[in-house]
N, C-alpha and C. Protein backbone atom coordinates (compact mmCIF):
# COMPACT_ATOMS: atom_id res chain seq x y z
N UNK A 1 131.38 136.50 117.24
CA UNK A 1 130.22 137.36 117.26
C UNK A 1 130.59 138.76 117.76
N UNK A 2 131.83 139.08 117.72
CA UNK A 2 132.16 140.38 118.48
C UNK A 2 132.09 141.52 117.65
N UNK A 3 131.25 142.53 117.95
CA UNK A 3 130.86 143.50 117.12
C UNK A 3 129.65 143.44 116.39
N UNK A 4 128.50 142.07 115.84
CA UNK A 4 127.71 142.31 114.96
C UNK A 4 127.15 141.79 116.31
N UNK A 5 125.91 142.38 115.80
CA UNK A 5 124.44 141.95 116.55
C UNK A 5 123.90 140.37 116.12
N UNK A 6 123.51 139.86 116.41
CA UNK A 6 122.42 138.52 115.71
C UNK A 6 121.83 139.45 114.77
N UNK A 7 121.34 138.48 113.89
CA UNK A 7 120.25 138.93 112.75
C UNK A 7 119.25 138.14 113.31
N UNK A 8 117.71 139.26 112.96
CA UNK A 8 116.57 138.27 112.98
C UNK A 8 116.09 138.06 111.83
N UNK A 9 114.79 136.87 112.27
CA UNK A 9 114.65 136.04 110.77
C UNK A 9 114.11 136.70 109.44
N UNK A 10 113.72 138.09 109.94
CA UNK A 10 112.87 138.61 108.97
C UNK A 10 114.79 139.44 107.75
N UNK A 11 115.33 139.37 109.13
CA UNK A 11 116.24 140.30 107.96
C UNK A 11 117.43 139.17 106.95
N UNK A 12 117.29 138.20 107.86
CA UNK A 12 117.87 136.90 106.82
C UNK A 12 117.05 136.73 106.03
N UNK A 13 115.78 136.43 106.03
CA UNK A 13 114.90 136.40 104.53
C UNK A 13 115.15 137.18 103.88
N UNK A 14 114.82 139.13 103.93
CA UNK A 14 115.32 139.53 103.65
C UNK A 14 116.80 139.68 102.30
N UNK A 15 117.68 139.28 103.51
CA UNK A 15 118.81 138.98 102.43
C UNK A 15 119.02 138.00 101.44
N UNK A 16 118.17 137.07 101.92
CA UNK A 16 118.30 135.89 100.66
C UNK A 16 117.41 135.96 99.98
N UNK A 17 116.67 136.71 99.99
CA UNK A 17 115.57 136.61 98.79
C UNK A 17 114.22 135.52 99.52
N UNK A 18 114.25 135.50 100.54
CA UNK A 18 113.23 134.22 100.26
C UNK A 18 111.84 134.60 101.72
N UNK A 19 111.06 133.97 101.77
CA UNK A 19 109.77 134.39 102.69
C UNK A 19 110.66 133.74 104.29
N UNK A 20 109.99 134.30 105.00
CA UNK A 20 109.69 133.79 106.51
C UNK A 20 109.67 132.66 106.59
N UNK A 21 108.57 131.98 106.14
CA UNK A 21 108.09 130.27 105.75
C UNK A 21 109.21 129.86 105.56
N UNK A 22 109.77 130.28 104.61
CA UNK A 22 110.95 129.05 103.44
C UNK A 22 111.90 128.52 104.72
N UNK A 23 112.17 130.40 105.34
CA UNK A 23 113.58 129.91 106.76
C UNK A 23 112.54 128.88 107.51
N UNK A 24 111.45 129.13 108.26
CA UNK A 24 110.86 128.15 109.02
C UNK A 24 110.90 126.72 108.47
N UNK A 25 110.18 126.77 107.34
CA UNK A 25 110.89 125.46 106.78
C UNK A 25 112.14 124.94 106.65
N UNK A 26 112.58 125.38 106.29
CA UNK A 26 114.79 125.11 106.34
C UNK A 26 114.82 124.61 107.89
N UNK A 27 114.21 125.22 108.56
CA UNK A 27 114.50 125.00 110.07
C UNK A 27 113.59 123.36 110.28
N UNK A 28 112.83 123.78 109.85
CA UNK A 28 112.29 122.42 110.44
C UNK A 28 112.10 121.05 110.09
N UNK A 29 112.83 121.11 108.59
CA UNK A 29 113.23 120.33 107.79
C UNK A 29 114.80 119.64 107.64
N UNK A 30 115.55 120.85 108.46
CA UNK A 30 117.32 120.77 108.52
C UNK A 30 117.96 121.28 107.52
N UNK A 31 118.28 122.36 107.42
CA UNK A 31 118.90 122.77 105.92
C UNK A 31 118.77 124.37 106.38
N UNK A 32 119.54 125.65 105.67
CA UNK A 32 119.57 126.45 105.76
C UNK A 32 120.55 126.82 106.84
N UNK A 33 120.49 128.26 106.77
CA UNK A 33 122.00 128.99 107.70
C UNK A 33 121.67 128.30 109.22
N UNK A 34 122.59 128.16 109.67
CA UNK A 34 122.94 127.63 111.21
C UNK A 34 122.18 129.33 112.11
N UNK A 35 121.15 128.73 113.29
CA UNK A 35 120.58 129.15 114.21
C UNK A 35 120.61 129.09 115.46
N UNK A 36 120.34 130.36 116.20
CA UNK A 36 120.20 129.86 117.92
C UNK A 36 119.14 129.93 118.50
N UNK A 37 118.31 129.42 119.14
CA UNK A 37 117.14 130.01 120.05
C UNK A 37 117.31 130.68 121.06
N UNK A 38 116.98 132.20 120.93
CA UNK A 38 117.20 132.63 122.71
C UNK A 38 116.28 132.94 123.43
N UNK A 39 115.56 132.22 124.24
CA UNK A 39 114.33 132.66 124.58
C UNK A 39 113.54 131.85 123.04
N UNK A 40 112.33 132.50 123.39
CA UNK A 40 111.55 132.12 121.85
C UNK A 40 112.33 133.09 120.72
N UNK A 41 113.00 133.34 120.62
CA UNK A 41 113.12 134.38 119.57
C UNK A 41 114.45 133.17 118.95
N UNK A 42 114.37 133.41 117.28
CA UNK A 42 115.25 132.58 116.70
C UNK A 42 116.47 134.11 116.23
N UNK A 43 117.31 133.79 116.35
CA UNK A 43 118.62 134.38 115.82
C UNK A 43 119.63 134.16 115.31
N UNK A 44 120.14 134.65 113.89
CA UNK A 44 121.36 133.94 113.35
C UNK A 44 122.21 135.55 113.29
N UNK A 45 124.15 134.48 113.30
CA UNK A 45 125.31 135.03 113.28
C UNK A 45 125.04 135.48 111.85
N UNK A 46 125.88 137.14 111.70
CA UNK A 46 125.89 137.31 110.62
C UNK A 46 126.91 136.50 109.58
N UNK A 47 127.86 136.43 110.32
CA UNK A 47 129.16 135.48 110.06
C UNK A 47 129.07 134.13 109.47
N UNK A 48 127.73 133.19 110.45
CA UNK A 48 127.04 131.74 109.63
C UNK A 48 126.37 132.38 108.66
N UNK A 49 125.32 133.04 108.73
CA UNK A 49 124.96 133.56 106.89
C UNK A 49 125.55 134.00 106.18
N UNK A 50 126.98 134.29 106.06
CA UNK A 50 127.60 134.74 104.79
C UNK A 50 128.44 133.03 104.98
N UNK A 51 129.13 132.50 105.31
CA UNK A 51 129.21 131.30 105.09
C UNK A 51 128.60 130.28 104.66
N UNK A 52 126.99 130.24 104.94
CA UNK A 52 125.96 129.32 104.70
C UNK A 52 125.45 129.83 102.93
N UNK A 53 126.28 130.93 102.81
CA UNK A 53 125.49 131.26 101.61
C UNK A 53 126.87 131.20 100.37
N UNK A 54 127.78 131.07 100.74
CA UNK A 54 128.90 131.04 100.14
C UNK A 54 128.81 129.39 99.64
N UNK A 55 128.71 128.59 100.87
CA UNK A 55 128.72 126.94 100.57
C UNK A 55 127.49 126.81 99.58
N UNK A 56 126.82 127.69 99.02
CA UNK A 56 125.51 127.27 98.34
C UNK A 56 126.39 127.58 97.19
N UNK A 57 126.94 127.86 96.58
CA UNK A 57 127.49 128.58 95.28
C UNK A 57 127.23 127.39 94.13
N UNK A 58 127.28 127.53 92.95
CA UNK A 58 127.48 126.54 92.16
C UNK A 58 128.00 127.10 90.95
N UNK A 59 128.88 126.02 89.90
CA UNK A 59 129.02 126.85 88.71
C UNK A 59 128.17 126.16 87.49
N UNK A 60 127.32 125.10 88.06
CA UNK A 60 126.06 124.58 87.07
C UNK A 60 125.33 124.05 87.78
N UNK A 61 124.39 123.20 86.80
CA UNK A 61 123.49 122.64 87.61
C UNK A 61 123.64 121.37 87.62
N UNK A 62 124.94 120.85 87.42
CA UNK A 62 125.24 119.36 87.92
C UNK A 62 126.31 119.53 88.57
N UNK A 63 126.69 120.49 89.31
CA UNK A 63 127.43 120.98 90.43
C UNK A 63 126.58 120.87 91.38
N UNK A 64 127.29 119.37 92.64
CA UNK A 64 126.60 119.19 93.85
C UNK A 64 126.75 119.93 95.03
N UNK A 65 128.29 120.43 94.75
CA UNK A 65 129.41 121.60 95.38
C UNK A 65 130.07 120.46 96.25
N UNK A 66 129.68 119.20 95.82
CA UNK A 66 131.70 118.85 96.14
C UNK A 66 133.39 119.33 95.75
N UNK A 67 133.92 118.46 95.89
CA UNK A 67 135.06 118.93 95.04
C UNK A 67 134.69 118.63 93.54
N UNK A 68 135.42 119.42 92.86
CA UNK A 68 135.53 119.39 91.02
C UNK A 68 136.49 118.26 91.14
N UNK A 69 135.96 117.45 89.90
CA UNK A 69 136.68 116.42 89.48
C UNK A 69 136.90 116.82 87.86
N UNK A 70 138.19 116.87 87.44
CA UNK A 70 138.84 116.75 86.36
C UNK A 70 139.02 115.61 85.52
């Protein structure tokens, strides 16, 4: 974390395209970029959201994003 600030949730939505809700949901459902609570305030590494969003990749839609099998 040395050098970036936390992101808050509005600017991770933000970047992914998606509402407030969706992260609250991800959160409270289990799924979505890795979080901390500090205080009441939720905060994510910028570092877990570009990772959390990298592991989402796919190259179809029967790509689970395991390994490729040949």
């Amino acid at each position: 974390m040395v050098g970036e600030r936390m992101m808050r949730e509005s600017e991770v939505a933000a970047l992914l395209g998606v509402s407030r809700r969706t992260l609250q949901g991800w959160r409270w459902r289990g799924g979505g970029p890795p979080y901390v609570r500090i205080g009441g305030a939720v905060r994510y590494e910028p570092a877990e959201v570009r990772a959390w969003l990298d592991a989402q990749r796919r190259t179809s839609t029967s790509d689970s994003g395991g390994e490729v099998s040949r």
